[in-house]
N, C-alpha and C. Protein backbone atom coordinates (compact mmCIF):
# COMPACT_ATOMS: atom_id res chain seq x y z
N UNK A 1 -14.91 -13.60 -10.05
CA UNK A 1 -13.64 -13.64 -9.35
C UNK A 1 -13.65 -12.65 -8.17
N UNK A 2 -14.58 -11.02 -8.74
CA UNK A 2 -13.97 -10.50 -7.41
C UNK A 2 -14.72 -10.79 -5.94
N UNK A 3 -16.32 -11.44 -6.28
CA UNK A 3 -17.58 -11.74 -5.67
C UNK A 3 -16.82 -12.80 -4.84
N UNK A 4 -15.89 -14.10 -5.52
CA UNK A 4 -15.16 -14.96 -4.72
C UNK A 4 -14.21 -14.30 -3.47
N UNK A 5 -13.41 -13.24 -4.27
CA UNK A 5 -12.38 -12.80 -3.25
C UNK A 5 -13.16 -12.05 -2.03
N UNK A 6 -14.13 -11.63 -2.46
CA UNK A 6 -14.72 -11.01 -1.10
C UNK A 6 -15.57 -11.57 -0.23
N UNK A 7 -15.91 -12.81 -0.85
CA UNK A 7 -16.96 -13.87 0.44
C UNK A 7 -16.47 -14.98 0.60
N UNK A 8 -15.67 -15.56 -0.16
CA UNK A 8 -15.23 -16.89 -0.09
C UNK A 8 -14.21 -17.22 0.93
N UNK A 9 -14.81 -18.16 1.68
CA UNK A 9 -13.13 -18.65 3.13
C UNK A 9 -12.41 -18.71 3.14
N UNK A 10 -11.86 -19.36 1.29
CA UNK A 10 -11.02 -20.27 0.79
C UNK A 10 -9.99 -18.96 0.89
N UNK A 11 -10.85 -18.00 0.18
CA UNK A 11 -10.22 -17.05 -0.58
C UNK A 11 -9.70 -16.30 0.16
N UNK A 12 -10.42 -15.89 1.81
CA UNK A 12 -9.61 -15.53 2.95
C UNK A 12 -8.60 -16.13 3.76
N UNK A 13 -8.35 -17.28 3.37
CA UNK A 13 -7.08 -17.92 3.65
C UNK A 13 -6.02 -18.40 2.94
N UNK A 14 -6.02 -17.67 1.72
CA UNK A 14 -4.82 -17.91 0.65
C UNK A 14 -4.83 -16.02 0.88
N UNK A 15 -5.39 -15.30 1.17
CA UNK A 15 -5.33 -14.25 1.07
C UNK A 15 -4.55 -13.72 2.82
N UNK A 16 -4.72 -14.23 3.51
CA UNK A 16 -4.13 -14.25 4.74
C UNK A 16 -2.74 -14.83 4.50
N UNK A 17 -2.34 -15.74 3.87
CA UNK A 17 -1.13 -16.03 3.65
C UNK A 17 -0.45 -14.95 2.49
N UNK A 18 -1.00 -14.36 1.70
CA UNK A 18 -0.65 -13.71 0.46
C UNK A 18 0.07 -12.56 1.60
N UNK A 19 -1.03 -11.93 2.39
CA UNK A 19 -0.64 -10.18 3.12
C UNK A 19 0.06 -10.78 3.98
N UNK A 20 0.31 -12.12 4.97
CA UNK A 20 1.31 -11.90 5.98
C UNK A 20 2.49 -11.95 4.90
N UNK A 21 3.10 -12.76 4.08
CA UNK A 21 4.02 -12.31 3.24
C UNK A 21 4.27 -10.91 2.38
N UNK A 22 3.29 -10.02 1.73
CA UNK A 22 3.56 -9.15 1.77
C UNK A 22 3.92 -7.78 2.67
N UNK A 23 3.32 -8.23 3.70
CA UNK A 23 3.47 -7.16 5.11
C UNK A 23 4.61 -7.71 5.47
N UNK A 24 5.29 -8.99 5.58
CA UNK A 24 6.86 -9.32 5.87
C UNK A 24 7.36 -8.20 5.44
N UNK A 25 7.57 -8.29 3.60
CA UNK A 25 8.39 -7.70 2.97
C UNK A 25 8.58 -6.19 2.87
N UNK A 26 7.11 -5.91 3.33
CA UNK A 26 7.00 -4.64 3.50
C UNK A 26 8.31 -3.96 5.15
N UNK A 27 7.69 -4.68 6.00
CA UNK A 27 8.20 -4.47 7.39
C UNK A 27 9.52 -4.49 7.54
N UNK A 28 9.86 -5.98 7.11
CA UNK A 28 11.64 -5.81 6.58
C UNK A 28 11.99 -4.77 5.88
N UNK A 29 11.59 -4.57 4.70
CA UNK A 29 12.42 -3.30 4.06
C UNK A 29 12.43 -1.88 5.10
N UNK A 30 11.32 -1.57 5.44
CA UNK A 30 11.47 -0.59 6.50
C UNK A 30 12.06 -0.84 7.57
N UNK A 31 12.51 -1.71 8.11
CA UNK A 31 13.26 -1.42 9.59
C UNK A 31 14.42 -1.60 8.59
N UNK A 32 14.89 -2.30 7.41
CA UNK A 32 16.15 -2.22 7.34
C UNK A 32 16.39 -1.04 6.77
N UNK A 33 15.78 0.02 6.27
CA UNK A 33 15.95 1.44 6.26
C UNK A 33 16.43 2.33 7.76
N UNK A 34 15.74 1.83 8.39
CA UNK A 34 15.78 2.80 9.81
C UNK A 34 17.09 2.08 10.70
N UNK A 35 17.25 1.03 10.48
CA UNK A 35 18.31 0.51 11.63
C UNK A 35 19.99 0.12 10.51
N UNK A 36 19.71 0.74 9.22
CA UNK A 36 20.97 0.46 8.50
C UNK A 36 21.93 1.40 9.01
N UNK A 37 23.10 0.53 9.10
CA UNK A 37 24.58 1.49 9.78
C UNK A 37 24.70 2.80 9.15
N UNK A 38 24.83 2.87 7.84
CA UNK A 38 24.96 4.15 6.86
C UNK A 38 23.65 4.92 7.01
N UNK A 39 22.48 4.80 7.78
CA UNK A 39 21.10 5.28 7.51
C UNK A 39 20.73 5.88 6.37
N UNK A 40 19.44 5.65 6.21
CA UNK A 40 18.68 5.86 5.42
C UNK A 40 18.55 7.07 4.38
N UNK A 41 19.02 7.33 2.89
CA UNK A 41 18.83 8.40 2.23
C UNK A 41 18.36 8.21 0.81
N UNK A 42 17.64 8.27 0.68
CA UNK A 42 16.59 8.66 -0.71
C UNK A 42 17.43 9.63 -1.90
N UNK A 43 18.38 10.30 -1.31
CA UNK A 43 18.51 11.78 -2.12
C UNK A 43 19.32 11.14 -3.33
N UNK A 44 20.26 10.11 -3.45
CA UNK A 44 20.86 9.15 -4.29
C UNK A 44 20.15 8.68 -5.30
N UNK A 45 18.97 7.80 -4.71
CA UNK A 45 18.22 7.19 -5.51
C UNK A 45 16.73 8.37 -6.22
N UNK A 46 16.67 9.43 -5.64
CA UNK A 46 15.81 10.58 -6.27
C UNK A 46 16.54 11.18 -7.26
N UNK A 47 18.21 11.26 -7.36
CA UNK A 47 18.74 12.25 -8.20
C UNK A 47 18.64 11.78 -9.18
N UNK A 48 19.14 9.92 -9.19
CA UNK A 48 19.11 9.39 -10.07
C UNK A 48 18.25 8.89 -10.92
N UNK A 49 16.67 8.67 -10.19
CA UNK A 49 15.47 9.18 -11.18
C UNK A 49 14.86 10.82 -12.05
N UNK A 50 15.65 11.53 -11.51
CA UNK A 50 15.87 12.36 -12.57
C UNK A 50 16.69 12.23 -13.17
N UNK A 51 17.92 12.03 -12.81
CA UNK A 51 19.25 12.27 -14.34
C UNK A 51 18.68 11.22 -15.51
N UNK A 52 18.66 10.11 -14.60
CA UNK A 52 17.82 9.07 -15.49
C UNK A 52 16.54 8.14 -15.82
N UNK A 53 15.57 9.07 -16.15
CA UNK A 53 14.16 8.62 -16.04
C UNK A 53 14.35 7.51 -17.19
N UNK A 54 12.70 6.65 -16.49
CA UNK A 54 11.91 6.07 -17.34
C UNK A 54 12.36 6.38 -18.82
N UNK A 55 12.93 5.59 -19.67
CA UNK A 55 12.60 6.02 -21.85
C UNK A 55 11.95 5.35 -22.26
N UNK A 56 10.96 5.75 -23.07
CA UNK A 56 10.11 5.35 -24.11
C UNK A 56 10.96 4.71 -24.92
N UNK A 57 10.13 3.82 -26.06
CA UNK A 57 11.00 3.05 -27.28
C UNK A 57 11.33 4.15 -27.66
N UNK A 58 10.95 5.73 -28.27
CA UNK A 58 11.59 6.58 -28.97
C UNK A 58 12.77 7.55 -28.10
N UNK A 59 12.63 7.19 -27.38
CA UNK A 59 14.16 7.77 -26.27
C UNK A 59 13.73 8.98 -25.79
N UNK A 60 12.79 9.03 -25.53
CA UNK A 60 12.39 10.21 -24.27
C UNK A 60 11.75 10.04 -22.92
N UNK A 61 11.62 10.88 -22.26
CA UNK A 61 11.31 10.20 -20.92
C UNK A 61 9.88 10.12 -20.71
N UNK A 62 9.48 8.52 -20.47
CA UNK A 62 8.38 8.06 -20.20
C UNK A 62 7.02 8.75 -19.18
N UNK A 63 7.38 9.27 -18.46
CA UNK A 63 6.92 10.21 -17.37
C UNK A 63 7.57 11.56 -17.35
N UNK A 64 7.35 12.58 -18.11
CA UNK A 64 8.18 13.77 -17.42
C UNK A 64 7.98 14.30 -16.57
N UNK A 65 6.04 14.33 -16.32
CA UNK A 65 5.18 15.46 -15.14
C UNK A 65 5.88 14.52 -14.17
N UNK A 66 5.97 13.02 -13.85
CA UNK A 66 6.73 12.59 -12.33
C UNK A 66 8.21 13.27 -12.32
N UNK A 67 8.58 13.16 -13.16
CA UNK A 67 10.17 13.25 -13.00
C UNK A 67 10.47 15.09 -12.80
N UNK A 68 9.70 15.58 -13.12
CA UNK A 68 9.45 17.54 -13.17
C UNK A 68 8.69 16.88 -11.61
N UNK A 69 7.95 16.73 -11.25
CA UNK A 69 7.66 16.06 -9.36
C UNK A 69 8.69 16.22 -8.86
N UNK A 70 9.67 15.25 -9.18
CA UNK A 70 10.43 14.27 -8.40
C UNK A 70 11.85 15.99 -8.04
N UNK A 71 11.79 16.20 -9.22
CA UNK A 71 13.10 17.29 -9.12
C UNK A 71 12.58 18.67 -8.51
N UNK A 72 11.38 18.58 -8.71
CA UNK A 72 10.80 20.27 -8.29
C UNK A 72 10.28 20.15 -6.34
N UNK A 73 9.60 19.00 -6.34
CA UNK A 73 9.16 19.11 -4.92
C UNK A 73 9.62 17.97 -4.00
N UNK A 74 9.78 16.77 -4.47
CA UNK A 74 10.16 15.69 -3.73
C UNK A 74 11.68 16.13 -3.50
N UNK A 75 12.83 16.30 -4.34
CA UNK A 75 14.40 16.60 -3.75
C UNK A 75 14.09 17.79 -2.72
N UNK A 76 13.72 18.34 -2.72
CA UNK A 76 13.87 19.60 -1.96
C UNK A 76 13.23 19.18 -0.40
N UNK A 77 12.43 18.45 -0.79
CA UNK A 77 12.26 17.54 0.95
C UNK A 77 12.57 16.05 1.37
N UNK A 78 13.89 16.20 0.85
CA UNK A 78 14.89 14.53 0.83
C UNK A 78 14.76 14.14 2.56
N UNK A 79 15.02 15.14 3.40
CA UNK A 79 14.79 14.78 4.47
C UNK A 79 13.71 14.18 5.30
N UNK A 80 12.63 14.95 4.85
CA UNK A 80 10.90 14.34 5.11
C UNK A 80 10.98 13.20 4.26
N UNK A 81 11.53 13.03 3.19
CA UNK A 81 11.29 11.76 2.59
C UNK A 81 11.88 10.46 3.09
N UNK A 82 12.82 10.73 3.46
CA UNK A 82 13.95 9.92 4.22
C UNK A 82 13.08 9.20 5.80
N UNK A 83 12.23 9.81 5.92
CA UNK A 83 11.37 9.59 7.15
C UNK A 83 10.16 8.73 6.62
N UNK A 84 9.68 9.59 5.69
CA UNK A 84 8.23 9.32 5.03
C UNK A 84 8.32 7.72 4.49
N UNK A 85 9.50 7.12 3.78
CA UNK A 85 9.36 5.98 3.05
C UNK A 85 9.48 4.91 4.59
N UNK A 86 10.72 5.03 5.02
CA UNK A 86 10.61 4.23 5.54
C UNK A 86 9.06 3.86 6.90
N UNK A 87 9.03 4.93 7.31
CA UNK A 87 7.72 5.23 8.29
C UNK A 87 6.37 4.25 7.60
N UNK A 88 6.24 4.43 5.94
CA UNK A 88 5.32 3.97 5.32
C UNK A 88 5.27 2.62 5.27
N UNK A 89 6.75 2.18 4.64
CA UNK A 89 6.83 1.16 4.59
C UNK A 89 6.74 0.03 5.87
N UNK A 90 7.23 0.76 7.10
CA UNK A 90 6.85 -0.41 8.46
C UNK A 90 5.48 -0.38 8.49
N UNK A 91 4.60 0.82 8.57
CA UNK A 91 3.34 1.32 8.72
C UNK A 91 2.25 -0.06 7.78
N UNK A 92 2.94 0.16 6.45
CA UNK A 92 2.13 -0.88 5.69
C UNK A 92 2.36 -2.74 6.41
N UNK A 93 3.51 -3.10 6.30
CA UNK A 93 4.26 -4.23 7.27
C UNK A 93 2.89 -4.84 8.22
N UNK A 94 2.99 -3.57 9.31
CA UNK A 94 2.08 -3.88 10.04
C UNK A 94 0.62 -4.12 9.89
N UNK A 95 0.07 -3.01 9.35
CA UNK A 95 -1.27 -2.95 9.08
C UNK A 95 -1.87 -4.86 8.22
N UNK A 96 -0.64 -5.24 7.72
CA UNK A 96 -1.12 -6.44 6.33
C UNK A 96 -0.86 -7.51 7.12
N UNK A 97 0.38 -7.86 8.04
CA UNK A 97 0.84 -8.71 8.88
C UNK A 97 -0.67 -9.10 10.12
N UNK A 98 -0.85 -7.99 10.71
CA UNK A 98 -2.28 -7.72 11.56
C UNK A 98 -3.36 -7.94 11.22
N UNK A 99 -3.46 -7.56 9.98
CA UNK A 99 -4.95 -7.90 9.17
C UNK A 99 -5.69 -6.81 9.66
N UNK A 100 -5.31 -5.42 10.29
CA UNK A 100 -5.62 -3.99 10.40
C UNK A 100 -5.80 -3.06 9.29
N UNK A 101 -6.66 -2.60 9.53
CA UNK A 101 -7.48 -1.68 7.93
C UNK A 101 -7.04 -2.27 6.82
N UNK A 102 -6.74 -3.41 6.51
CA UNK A 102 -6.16 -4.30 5.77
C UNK A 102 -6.14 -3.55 4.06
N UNK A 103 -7.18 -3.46 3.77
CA UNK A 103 -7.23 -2.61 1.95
C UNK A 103 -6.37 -1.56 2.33
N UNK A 104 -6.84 -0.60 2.92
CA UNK A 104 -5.51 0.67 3.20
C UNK A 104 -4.70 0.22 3.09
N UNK A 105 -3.93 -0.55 4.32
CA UNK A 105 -2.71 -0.96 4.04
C UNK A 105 -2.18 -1.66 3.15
N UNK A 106 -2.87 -2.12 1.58
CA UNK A 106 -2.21 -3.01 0.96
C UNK A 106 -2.63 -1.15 -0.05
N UNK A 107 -3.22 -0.56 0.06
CA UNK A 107 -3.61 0.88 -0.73
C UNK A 107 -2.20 1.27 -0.79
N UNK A 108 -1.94 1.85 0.46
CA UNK A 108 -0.39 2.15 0.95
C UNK A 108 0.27 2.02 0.04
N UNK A 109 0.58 0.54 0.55
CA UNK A 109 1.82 -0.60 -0.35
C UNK A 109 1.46 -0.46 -2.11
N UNK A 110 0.62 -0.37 -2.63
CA UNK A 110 0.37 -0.04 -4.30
C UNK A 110 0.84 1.34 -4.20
N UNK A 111 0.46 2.58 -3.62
CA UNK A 111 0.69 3.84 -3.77
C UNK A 111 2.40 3.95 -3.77
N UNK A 112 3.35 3.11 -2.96
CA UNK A 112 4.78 2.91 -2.97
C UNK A 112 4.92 2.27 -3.94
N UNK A 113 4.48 1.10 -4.28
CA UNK A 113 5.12 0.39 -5.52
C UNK A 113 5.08 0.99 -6.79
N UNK A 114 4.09 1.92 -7.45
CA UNK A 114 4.02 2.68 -8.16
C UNK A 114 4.94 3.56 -8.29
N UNK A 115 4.86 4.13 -6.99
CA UNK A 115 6.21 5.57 -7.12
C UNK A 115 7.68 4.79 -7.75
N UNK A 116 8.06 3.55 -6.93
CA UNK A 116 9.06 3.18 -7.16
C UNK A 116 9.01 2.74 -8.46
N UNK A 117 8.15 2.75 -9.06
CA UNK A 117 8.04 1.77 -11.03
C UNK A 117 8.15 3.00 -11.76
N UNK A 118 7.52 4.21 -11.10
CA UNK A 118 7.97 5.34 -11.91
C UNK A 118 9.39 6.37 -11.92
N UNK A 119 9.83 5.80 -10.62
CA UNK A 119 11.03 5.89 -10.92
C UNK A 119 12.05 5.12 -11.46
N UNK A 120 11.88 4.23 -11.67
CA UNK A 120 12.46 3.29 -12.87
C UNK A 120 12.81 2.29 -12.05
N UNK A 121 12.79 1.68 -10.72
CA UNK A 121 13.37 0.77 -10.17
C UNK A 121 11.87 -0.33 -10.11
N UNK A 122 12.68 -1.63 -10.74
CA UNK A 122 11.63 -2.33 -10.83
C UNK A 122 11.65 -3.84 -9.43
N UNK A 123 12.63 -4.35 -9.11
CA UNK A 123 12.97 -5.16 -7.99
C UNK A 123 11.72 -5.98 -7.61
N UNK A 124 11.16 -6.25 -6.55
CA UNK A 124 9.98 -6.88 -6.50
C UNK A 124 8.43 -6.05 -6.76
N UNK A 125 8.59 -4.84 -7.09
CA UNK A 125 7.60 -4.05 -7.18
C UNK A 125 6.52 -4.67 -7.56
N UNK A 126 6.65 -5.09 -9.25
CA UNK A 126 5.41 -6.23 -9.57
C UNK A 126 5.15 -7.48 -9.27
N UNK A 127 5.55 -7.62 -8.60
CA UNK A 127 4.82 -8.83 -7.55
C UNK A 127 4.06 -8.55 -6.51
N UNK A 128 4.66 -7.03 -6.03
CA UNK A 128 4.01 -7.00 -4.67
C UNK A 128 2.61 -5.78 -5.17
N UNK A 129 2.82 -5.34 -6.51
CA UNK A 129 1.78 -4.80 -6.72
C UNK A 129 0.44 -5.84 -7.23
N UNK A 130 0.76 -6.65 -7.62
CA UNK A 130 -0.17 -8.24 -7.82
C UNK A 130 -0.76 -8.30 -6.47
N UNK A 131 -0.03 -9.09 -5.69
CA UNK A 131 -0.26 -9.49 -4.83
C UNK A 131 -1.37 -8.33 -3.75
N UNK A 132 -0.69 -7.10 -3.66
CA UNK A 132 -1.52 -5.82 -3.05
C UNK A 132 -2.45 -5.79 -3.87
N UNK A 133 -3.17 -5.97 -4.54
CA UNK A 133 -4.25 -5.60 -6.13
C UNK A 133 -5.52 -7.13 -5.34
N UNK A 134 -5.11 -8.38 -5.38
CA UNK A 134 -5.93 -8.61 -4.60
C UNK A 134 -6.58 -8.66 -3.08
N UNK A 135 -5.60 -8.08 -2.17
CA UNK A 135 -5.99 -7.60 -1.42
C UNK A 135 -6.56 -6.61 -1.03
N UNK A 136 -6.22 -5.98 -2.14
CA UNK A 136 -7.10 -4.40 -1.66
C UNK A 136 -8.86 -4.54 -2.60
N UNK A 137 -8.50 -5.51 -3.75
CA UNK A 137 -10.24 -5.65 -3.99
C UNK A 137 -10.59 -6.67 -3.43
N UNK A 138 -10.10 -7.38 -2.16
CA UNK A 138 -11.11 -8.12 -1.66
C UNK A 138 -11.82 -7.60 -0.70
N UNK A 139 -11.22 -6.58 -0.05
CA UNK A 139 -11.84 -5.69 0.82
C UNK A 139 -11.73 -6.21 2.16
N UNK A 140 -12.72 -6.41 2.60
CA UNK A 140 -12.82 -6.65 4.22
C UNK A 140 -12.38 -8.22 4.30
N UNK A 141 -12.86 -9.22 3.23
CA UNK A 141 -11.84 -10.52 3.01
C UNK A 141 -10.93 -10.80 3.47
N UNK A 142 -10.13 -9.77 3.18
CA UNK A 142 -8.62 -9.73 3.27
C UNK A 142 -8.14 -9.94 4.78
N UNK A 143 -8.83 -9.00 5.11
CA UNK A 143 -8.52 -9.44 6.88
C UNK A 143 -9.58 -9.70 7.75
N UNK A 144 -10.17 -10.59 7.07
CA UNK A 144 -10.94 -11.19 7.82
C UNK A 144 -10.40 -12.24 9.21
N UNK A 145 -9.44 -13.14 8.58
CA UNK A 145 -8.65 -13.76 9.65
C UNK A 145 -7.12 -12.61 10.21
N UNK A 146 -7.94 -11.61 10.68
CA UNK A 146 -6.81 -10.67 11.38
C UNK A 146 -7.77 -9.59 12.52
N UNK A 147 -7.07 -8.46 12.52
CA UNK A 147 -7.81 -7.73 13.86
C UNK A 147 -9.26 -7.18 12.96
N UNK A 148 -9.29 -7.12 11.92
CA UNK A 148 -10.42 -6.54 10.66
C UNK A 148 -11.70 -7.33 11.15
N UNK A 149 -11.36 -8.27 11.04
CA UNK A 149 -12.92 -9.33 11.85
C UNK A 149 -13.62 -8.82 12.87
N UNK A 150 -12.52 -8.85 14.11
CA UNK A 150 -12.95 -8.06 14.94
C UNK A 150 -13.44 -6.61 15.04
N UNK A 151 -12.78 -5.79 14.71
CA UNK A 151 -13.45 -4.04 14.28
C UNK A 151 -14.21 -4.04 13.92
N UNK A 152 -14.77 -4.63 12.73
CA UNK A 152 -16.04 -4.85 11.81
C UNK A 152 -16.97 -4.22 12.36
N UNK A 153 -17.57 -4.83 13.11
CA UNK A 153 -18.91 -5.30 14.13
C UNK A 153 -18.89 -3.74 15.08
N UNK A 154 -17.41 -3.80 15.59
CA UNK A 154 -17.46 -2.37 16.47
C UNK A 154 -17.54 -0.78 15.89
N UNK A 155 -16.67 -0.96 14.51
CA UNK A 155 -16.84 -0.11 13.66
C UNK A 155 -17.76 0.71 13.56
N UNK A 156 -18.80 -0.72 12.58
CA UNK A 156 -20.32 -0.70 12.06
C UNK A 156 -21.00 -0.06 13.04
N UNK A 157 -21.33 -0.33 13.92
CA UNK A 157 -21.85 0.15 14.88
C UNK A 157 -21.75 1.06 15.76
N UNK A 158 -20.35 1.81 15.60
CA UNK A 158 -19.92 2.97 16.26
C UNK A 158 -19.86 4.11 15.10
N UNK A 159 -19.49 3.68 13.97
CA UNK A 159 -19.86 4.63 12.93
C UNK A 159 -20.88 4.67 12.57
N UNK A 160 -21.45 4.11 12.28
CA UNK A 160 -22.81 4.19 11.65
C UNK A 160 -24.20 4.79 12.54
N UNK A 161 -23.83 5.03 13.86
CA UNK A 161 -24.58 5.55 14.67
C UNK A 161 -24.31 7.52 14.54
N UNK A 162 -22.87 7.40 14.27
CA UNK A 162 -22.94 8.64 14.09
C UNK A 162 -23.91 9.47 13.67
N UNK A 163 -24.05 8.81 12.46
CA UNK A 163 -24.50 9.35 10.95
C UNK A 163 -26.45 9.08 11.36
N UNK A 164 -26.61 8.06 12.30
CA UNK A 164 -28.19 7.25 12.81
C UNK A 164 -28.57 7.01 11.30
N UNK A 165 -26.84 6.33 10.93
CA UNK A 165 -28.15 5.13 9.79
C UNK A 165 -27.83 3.91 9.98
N UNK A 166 -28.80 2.94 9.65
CA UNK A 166 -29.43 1.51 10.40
C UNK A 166 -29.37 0.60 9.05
N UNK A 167 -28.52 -0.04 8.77
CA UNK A 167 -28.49 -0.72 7.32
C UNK A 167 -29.94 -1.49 7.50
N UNK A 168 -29.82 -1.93 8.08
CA UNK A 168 -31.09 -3.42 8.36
C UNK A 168 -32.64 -2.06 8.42
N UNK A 169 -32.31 -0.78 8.77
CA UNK A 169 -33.86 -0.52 8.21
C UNK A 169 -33.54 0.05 6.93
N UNK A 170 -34.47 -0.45 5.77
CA UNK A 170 -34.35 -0.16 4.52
C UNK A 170 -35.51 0.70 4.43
N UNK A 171 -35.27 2.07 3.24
CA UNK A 171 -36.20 2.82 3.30
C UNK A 171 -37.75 2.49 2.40
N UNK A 172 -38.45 2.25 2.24
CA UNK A 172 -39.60 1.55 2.26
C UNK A 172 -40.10 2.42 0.99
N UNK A 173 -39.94 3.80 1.18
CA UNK A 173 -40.66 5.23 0.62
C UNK A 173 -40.38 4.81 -1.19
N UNK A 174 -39.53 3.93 -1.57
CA UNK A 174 -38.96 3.98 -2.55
C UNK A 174 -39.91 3.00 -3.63
């Protein structure tokens, strides 16, 4: 399966349709953070993953080290955060929509969907963590039909000179 997702055409064009829909959803939610009349505040939805975390079946809280996070260092920079989500969230939008560093940007988008599952809000999270899960192991697949195709080649060859290593010479000594 994952040998398919990373060479197969097929698989780069159900996968091109998968990230321009998830980079939609991504992109929308962030501008509608930044351009909402009331603007944008986190500090509501942070308090309230502490007052009320994650419970286990035995009624304690499922995560405490996040939720001891969430109250010790994340409230205290509600303002950077207030920047940070939404910033991320267009940031990812784009990168998946473009087919630009494409795994990062679906990396991104899992690293948000997580936070938000551990704070107890579940909404489309697992879907879009599905959906980000094969894009980010298909790797270069993924955006292959995006700007990723293109970089490739320039990348490879601009990085890899750095370093003066030559994939195509293999070391022989071995």
């Amino acid at each position: 399966m994952v040998r398919w997702l990373q060479q197969s055409t097929i698989a780069s064009i159900i996968l091109l349709v998968l990230r321009v829909y998830l980079g939609y959803g991504w992109l929308m939610s962030g501008i509608g953070k930044v351009t909402s009349e009331k603007g944008f505040n986190a500090g509501g939805f942070l308090q309230n993953a502490v007052h009320h975390p994650v419970m286990g079946m035995d009624g304690s809280a499922q995560y405490p080290l996040f939720t001891s996070f969430l109250e010790h260092i994340v409230i205290p920079m509600t303002p950077v955060i207030n920047v940070l989500v939404p910033t991320f969230e267009i940031v990812t939008g784009i990168l998946l929509i473009l087919g630009l560093f494409t795994p990062i940007g679906a990396l991104i988008g899992l690293a948000l969907n997580f936070l938000f599952l551990f704070a107890g809000t579940v909404s489309v999270n697992p879907l879009y963590i599905l959906i980000g899960i094969f894009i980010f192991v298909a790797g270069y697949n993924s955006g292959f039909f995006g700007a990723d195709r293109f970089l490739k080649s320039l990348l490879s060859k601009k990085f890899f000179s750095i370093f003066n290593y030559h994939p195509e010479a293999k070391d022989k000594s071995v």
